[in-house]
N, C-alpha and C. Protein backbone atom coordinates (compact mmCIF):
# COMPACT_ATOMS: atom_id res chain seq x y z
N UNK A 1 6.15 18.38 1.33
CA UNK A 1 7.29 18.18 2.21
C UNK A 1 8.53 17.90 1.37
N UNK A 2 9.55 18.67 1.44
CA UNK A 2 10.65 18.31 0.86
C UNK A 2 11.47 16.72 0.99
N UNK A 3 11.12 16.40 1.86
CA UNK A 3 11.61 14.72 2.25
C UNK A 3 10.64 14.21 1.11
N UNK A 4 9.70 13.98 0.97
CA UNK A 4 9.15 13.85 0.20
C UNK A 4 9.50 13.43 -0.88
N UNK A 5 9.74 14.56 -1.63
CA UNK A 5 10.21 14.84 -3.14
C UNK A 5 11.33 14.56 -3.12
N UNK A 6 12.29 14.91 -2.17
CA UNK A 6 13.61 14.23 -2.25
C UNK A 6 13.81 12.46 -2.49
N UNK A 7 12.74 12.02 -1.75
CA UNK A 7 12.33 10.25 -1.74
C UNK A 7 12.15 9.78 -3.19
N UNK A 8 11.06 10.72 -3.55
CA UNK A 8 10.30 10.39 -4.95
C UNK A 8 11.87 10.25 -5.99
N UNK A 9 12.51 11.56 -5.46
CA UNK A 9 13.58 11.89 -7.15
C UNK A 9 14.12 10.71 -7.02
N UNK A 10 15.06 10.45 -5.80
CA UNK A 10 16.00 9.36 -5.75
C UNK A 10 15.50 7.99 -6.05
N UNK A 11 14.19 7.55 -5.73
CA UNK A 11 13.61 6.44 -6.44
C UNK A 11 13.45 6.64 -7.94
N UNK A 12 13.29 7.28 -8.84
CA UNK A 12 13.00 8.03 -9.68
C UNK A 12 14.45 7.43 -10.41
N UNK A 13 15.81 8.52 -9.56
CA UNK A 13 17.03 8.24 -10.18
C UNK A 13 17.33 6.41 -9.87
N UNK A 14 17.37 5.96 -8.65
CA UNK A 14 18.26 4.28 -8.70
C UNK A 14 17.00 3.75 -9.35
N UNK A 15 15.84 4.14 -10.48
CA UNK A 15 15.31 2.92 -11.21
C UNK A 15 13.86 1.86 -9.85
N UNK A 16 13.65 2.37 -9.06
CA UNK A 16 13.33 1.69 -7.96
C UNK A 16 11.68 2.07 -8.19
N UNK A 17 10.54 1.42 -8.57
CA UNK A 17 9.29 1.72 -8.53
C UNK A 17 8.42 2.96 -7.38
N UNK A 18 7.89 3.36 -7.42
CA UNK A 18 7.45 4.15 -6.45
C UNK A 18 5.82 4.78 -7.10
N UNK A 19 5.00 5.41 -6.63
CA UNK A 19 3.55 5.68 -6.69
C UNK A 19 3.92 7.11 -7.15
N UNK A 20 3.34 7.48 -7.97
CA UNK A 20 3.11 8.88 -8.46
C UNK A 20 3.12 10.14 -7.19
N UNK A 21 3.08 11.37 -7.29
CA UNK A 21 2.86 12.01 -6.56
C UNK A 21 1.50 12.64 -6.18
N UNK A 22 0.95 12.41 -7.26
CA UNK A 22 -0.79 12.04 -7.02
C UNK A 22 -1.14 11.25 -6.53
N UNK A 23 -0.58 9.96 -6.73
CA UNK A 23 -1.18 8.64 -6.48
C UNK A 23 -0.96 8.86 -5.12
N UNK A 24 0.38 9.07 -4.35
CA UNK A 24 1.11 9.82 -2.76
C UNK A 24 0.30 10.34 -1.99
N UNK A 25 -0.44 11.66 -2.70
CA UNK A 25 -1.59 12.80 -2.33
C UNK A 25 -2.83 11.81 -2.27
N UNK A 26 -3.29 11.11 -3.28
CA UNK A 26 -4.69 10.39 -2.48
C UNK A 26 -4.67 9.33 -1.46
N UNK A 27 -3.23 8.81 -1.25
CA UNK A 27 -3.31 7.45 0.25
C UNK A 27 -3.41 8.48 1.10
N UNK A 28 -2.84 9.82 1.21
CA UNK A 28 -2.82 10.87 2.05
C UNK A 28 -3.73 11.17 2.30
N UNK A 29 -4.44 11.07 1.77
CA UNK A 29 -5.92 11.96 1.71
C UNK A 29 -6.62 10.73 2.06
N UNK A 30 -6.93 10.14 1.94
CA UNK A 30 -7.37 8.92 2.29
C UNK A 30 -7.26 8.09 3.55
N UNK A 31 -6.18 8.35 4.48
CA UNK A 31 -6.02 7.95 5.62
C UNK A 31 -6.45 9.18 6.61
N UNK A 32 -5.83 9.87 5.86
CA UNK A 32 -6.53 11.37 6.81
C UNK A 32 -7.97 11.47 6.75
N UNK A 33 -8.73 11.07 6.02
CA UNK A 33 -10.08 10.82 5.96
C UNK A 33 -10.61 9.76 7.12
N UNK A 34 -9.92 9.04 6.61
CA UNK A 34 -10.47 7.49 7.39
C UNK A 34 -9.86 7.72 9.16
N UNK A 35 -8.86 8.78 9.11
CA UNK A 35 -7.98 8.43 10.68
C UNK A 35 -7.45 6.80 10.60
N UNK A 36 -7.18 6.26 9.86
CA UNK A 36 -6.71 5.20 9.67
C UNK A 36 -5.18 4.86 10.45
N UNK A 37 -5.53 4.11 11.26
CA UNK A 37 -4.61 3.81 11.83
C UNK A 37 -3.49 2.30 12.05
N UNK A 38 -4.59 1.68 11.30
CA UNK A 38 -3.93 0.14 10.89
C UNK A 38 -3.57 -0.22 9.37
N UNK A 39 -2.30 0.09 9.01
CA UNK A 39 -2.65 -0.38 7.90
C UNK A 39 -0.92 -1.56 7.23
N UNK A 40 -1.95 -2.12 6.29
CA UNK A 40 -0.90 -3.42 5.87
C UNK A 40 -0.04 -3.16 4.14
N UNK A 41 0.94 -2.73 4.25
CA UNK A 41 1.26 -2.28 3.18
C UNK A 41 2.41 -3.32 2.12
N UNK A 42 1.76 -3.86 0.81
CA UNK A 42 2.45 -4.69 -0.10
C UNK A 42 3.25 -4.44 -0.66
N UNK A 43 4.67 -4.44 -1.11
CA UNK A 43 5.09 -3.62 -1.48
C UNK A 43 6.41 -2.49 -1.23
N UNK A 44 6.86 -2.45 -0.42
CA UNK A 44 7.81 -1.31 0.16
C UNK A 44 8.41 -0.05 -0.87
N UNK A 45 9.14 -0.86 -1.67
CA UNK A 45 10.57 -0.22 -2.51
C UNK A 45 11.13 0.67 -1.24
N UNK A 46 11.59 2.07 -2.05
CA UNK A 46 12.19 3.09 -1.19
C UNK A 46 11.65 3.92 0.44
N UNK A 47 10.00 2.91 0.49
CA UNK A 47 8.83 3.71 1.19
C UNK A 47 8.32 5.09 0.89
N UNK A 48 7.98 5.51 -0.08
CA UNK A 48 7.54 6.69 -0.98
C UNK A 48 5.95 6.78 -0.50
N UNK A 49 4.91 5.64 -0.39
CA UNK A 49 4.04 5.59 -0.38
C UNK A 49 3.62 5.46 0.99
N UNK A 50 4.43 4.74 1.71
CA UNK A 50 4.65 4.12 2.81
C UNK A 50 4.71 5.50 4.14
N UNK A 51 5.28 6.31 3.75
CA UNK A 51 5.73 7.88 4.26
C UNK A 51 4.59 8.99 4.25
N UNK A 52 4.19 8.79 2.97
CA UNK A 52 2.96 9.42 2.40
C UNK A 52 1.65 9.26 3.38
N UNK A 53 1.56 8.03 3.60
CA UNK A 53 0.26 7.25 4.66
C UNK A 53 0.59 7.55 5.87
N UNK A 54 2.51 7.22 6.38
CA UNK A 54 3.05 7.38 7.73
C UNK A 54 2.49 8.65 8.15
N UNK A 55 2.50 9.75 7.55
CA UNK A 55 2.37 11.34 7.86
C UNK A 55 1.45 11.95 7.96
N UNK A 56 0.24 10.86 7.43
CA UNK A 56 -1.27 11.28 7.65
C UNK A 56 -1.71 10.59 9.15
N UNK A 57 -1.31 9.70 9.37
CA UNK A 57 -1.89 8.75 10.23
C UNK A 57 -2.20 9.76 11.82
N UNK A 58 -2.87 9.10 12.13
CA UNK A 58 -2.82 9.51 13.63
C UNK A 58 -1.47 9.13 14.41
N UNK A 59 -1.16 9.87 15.29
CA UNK A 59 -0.60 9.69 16.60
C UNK A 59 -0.16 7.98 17.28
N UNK A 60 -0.82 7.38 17.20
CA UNK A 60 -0.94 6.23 17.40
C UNK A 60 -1.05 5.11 16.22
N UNK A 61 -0.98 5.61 15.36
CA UNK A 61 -0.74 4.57 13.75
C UNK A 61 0.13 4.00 14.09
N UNK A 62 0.11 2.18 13.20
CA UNK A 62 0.93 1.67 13.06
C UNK A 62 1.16 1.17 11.24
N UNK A 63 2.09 1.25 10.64
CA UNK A 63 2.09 0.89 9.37
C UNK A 63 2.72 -0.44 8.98
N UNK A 64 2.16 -1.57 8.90
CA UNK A 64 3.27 -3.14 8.10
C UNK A 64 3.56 -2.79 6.86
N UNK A 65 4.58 -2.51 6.81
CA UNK A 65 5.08 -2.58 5.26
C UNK A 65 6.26 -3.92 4.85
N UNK A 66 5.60 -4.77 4.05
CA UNK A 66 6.17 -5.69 3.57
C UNK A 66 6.94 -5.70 1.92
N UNK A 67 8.09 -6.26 2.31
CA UNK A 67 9.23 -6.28 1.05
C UNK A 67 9.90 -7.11 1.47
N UNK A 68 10.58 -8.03 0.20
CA UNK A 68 11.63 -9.05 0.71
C UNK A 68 13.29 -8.27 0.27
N UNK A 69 13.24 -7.10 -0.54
CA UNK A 69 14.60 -7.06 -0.94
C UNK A 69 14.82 -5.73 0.35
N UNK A 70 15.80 -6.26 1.20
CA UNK A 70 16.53 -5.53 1.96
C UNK A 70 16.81 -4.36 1.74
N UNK A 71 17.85 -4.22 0.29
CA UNK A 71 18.92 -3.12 0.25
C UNK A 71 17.89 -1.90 -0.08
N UNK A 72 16.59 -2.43 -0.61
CA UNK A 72 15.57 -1.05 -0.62
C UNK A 72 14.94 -0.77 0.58
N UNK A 73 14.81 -1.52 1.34
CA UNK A 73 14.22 -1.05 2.98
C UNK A 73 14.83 -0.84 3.54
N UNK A 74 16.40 -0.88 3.83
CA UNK A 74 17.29 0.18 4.60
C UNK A 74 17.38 1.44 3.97
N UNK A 75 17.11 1.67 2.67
CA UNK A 75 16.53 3.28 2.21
C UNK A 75 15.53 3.76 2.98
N UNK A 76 14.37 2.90 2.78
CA UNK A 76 12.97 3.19 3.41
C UNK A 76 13.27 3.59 4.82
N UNK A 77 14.13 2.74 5.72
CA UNK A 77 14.09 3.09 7.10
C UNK A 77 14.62 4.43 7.26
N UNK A 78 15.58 4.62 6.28
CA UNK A 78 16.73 6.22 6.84
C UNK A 78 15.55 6.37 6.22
N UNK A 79 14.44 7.29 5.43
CA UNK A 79 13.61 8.16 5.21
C UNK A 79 12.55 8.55 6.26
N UNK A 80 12.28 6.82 6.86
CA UNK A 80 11.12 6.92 8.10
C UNK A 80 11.51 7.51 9.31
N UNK A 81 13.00 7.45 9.30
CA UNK A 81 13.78 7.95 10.58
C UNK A 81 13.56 9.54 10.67
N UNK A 82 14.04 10.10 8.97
CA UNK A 82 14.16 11.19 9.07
C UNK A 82 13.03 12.27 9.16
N UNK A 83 11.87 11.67 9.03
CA UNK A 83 10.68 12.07 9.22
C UNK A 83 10.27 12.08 10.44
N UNK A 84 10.91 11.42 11.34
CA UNK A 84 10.56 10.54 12.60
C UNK A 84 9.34 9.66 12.70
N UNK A 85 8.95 9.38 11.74
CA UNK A 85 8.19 8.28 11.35
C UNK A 85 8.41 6.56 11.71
N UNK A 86 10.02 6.67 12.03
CA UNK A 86 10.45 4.94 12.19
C UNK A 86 9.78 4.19 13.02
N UNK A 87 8.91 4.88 14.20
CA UNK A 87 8.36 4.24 15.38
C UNK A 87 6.97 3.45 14.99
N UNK A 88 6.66 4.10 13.68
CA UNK A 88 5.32 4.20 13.51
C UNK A 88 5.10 2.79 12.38
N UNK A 89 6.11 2.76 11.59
CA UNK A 89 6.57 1.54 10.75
C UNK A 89 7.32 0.24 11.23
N UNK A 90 6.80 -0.47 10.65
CA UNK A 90 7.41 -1.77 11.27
C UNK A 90 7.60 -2.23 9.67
N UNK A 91 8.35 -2.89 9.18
CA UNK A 91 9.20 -3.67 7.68
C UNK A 91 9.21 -4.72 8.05
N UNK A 92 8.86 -5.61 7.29
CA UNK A 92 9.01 -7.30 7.20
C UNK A 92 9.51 -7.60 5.88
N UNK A 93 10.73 -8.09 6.45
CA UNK A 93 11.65 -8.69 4.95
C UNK A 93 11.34 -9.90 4.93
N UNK A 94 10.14 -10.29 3.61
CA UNK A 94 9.38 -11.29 3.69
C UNK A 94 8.54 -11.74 2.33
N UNK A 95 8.24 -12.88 1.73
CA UNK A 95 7.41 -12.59 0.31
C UNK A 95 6.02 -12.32 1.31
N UNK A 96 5.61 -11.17 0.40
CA UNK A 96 4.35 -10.42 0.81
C UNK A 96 3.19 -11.75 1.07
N UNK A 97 3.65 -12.98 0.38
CA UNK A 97 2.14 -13.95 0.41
C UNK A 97 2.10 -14.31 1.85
N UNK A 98 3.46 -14.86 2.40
CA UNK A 98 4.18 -15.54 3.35
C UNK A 98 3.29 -14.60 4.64
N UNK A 99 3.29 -13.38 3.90
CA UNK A 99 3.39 -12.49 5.43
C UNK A 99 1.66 -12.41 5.66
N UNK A 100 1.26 -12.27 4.42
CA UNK A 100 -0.24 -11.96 4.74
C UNK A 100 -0.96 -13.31 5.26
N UNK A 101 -0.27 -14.65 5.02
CA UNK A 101 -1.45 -15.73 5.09
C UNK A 101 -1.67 -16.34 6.69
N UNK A 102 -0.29 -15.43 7.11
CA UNK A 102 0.10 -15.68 8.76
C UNK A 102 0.01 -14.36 9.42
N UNK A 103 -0.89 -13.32 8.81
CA UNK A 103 -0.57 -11.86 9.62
C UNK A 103 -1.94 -11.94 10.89
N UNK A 104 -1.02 -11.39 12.01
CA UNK A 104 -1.78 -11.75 13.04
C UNK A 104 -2.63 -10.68 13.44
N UNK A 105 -1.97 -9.17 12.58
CA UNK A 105 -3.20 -8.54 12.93
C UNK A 105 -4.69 -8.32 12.21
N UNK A 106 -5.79 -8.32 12.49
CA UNK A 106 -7.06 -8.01 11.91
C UNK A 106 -7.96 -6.63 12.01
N UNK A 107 -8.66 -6.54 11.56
CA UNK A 107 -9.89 -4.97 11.30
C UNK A 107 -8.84 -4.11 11.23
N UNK A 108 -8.04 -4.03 9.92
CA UNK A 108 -7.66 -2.93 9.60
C UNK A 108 -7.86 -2.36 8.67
N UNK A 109 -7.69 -1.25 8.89
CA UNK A 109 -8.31 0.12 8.22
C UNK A 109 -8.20 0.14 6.58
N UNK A 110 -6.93 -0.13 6.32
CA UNK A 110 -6.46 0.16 4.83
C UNK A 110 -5.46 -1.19 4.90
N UNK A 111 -5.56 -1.72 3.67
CA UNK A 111 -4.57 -2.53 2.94
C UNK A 111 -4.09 -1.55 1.58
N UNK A 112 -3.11 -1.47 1.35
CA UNK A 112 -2.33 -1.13 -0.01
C UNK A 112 -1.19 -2.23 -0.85
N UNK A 113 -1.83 -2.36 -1.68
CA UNK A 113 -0.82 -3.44 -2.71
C UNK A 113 -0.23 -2.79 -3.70
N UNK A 114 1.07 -2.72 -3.97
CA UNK A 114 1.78 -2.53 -5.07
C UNK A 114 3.04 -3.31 -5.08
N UNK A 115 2.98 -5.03 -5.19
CA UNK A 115 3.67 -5.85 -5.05
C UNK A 115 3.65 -6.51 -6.44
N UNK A 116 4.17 -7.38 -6.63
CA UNK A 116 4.23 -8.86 -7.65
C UNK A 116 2.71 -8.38 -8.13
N UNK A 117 2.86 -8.23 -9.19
CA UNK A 117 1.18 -8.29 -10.16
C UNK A 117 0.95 -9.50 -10.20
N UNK A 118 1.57 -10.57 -10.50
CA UNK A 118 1.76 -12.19 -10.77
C UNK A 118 0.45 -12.40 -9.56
N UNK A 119 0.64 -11.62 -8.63
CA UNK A 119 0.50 -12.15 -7.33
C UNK A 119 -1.07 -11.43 -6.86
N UNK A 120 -1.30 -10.63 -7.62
CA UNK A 120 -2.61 -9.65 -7.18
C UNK A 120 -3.46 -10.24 -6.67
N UNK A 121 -4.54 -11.38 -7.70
CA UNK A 121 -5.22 -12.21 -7.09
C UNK A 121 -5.32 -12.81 -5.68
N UNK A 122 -4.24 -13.77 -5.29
CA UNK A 122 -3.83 -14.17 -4.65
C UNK A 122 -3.83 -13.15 -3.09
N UNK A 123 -3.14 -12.05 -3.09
CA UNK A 123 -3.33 -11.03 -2.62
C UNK A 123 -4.85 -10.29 -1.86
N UNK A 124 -5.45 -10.30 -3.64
CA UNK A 124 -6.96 -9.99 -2.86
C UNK A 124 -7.52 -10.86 -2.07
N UNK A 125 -7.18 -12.27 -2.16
CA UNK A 125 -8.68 -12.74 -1.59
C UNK A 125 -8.16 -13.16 -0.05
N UNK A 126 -6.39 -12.99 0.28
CA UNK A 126 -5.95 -13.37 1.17
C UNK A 126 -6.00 -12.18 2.39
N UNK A 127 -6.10 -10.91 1.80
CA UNK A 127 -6.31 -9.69 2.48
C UNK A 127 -7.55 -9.36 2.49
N UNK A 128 -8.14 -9.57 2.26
CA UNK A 128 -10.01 -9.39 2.61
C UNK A 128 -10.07 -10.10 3.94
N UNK A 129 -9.85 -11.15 4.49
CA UNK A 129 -10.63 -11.44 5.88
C UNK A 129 -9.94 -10.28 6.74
N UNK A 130 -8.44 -9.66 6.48
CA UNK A 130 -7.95 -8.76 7.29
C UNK A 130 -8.17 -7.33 7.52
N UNK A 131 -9.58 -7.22 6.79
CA UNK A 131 -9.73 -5.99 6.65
C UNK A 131 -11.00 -5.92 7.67
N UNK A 132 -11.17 -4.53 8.27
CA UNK A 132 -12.36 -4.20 9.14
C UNK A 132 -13.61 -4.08 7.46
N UNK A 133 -14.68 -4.14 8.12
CA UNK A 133 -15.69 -3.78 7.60
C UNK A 133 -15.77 -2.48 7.57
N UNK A 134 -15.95 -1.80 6.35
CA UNK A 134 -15.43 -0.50 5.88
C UNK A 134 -14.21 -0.37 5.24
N UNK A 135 -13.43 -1.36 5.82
CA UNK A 135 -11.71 -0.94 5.45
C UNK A 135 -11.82 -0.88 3.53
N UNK A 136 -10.51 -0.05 3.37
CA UNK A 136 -10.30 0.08 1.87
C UNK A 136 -9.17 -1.28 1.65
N UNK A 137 -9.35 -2.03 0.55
CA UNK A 137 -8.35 -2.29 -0.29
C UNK A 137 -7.80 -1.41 -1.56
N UNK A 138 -6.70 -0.97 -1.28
CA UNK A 138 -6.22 -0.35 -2.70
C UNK A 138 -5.47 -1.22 -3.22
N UNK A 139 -5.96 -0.72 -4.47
CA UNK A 139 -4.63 -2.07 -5.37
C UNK A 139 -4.07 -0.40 -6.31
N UNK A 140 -2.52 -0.62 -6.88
CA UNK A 140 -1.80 0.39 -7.69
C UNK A 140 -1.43 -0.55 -8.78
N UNK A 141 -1.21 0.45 -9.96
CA UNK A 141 -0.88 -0.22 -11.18
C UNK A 141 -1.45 -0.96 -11.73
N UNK A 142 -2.87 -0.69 -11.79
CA UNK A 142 -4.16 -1.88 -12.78
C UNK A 142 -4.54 -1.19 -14.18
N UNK A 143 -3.64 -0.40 -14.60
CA UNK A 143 -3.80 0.02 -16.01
C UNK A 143 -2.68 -0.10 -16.49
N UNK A 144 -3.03 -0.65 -17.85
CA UNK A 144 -1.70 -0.81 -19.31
C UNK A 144 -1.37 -1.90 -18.35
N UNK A 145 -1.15 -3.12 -17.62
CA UNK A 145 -0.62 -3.89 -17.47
C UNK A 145 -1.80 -5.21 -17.76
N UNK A 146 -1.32 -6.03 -18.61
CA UNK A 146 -2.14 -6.76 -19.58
C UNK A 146 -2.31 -8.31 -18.38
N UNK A 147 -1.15 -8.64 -17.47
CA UNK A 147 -1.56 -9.06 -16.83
C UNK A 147 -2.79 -9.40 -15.20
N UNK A 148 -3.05 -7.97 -15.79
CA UNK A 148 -4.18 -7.59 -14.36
C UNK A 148 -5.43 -7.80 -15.23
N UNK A 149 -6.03 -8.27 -16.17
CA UNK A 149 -7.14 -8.19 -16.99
C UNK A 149 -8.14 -8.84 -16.06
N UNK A 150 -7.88 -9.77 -15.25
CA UNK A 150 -8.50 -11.05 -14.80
C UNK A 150 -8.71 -10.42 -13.45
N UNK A 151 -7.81 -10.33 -12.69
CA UNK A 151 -7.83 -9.27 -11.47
C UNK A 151 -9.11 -8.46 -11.39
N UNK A 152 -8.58 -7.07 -12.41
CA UNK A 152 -9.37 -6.05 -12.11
C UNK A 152 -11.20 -6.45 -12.33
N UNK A 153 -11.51 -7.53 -13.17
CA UNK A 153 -12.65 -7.75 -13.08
C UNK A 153 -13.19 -8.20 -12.10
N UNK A 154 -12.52 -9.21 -11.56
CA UNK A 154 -12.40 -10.30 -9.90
C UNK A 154 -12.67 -8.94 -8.74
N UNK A 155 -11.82 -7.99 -8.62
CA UNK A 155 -11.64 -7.18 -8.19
C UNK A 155 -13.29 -6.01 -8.35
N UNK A 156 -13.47 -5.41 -9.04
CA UNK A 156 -14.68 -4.32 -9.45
C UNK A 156 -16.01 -5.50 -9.14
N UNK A 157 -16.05 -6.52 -9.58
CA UNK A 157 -17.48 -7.32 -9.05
C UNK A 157 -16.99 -8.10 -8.00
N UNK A 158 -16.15 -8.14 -6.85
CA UNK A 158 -16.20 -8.97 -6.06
C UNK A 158 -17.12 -8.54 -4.80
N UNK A 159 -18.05 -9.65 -4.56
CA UNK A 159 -19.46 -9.65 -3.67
C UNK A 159 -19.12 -9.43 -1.95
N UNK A 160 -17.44 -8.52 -2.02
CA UNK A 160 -17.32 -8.43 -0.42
C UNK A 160 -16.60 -7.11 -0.51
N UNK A 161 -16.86 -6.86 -2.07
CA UNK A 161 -16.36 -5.40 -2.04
C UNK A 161 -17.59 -4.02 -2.82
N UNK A 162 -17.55 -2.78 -2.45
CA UNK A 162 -17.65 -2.08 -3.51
C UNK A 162 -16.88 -1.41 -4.00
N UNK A 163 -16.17 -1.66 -4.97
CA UNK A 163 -15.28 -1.25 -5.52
C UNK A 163 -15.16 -0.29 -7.18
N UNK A 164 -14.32 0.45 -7.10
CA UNK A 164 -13.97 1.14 -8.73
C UNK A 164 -12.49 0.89 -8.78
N UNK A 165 -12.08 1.34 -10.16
CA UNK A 165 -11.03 1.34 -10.44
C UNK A 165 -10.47 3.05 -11.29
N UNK A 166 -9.59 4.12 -10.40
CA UNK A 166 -9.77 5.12 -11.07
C UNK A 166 -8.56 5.07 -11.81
N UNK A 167 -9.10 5.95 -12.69
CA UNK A 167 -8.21 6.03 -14.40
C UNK A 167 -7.17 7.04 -14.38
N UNK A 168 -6.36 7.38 -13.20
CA UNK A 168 -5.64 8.42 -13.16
C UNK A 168 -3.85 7.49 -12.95
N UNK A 169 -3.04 8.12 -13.98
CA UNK A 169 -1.88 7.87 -13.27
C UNK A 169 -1.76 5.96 -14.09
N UNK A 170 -0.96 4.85 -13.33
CA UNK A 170 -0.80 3.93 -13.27
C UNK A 170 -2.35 2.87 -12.92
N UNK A 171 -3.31 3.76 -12.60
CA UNK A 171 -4.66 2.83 -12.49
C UNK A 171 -4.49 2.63 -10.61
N UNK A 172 -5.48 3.05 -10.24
CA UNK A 172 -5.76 2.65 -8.61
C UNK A 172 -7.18 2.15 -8.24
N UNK A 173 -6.89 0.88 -7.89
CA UNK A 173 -8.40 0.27 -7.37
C UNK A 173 -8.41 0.56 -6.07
N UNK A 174 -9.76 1.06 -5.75
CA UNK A 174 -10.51 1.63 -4.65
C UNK A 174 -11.41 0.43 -4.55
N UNK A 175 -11.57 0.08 -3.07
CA UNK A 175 -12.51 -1.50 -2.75
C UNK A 175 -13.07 -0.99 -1.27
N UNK A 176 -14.25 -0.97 -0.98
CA UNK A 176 -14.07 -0.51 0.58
C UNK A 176 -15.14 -2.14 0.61
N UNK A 177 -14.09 -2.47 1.66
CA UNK A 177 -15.02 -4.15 2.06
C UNK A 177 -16.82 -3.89 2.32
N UNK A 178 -17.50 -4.73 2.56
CA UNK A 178 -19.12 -4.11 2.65
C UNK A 178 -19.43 -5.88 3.17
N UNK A 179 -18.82 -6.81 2.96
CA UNK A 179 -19.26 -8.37 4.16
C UNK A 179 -17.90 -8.81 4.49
């Protein structure tokens, strides 16, 4: 989709983080698999990833995408608009911890994190009760970053996940809950 790539460049050009275009193609592929229709997203920037998931979803999807810096989620919204995607997204300008330790919805499908690494941990173990049984946790960016060492192990043996971590791109942990 040209919206798309247009999203990617301009994050690309203002310096603004965003998920590979592979990394894009497997949440895609991945919700379209699952029909995933709930999902809690860490993370915002420009909504690159966020769009990617929006466009797979069913009909009835809803997407939380959480970010506290504004001036990048009024990007995100004109993109969701222009997709006509805006209905389907809801943005919480919020620290991602704040939002998850009070999020009222549960059994959802997919969680995606690409927030505060500082914060990963913290993250996992607070987004696991919110996930359905089956649901995926993805985590982005668990390679070359020296502070995820502790994580990704916590993460690959944790006893409520089965989880990998694939070696493509920035590193993506795959977790599908299992208790």
């Amino acid at each position: 989709m040209d919206l798309l790539l247009e999203l990617e460049q301009r994050a690309r050009r203002d310096g603004v983080p965003a998920v590979s275009h592979a990394t894009g193609r497997l949440l895609s592929t991945l919700v379209h698999a699952m029909q995933a229709n709930r999902i809690l997203e860490l993370g915002t920037g420009y909504g690159y990833s966020t769009l990617c998931m929006a466009l797979a979803q069913p009909p009835v999807g809803k997407i939380w995408t959480v970010d506290f810096d504004i001036s990048r989620t009024i990007v995100a919204r004109s993109y969701f608009e222009r997709a006509d995607e805006a209905e389907s997204v809801e943005i919480l300008n919020q620290p991602a911890l704040e939002v998850v330790e009070n999020f009222p919805t549960h059994n959802l499908d997919i969680v995606f994190i690409d927030a505060d690494r500082a914060e990963y941990g913290a993250y996992l173990e607070a987004c696991l009760p919110l996930l359905k049984l089956s649901g995926l946790l993805i985590a982005h960016g668990l390679i070359g970053e020296p502070r995820l060492g502790n994580f990704n192990e916590a993460f690959v043996h944790h006893p409520q996940l089965d989880a990998i971590i694939l070696q493509h791109g920035d590193g993506t942990g795959l977790g599908a809950r299992i208790r």
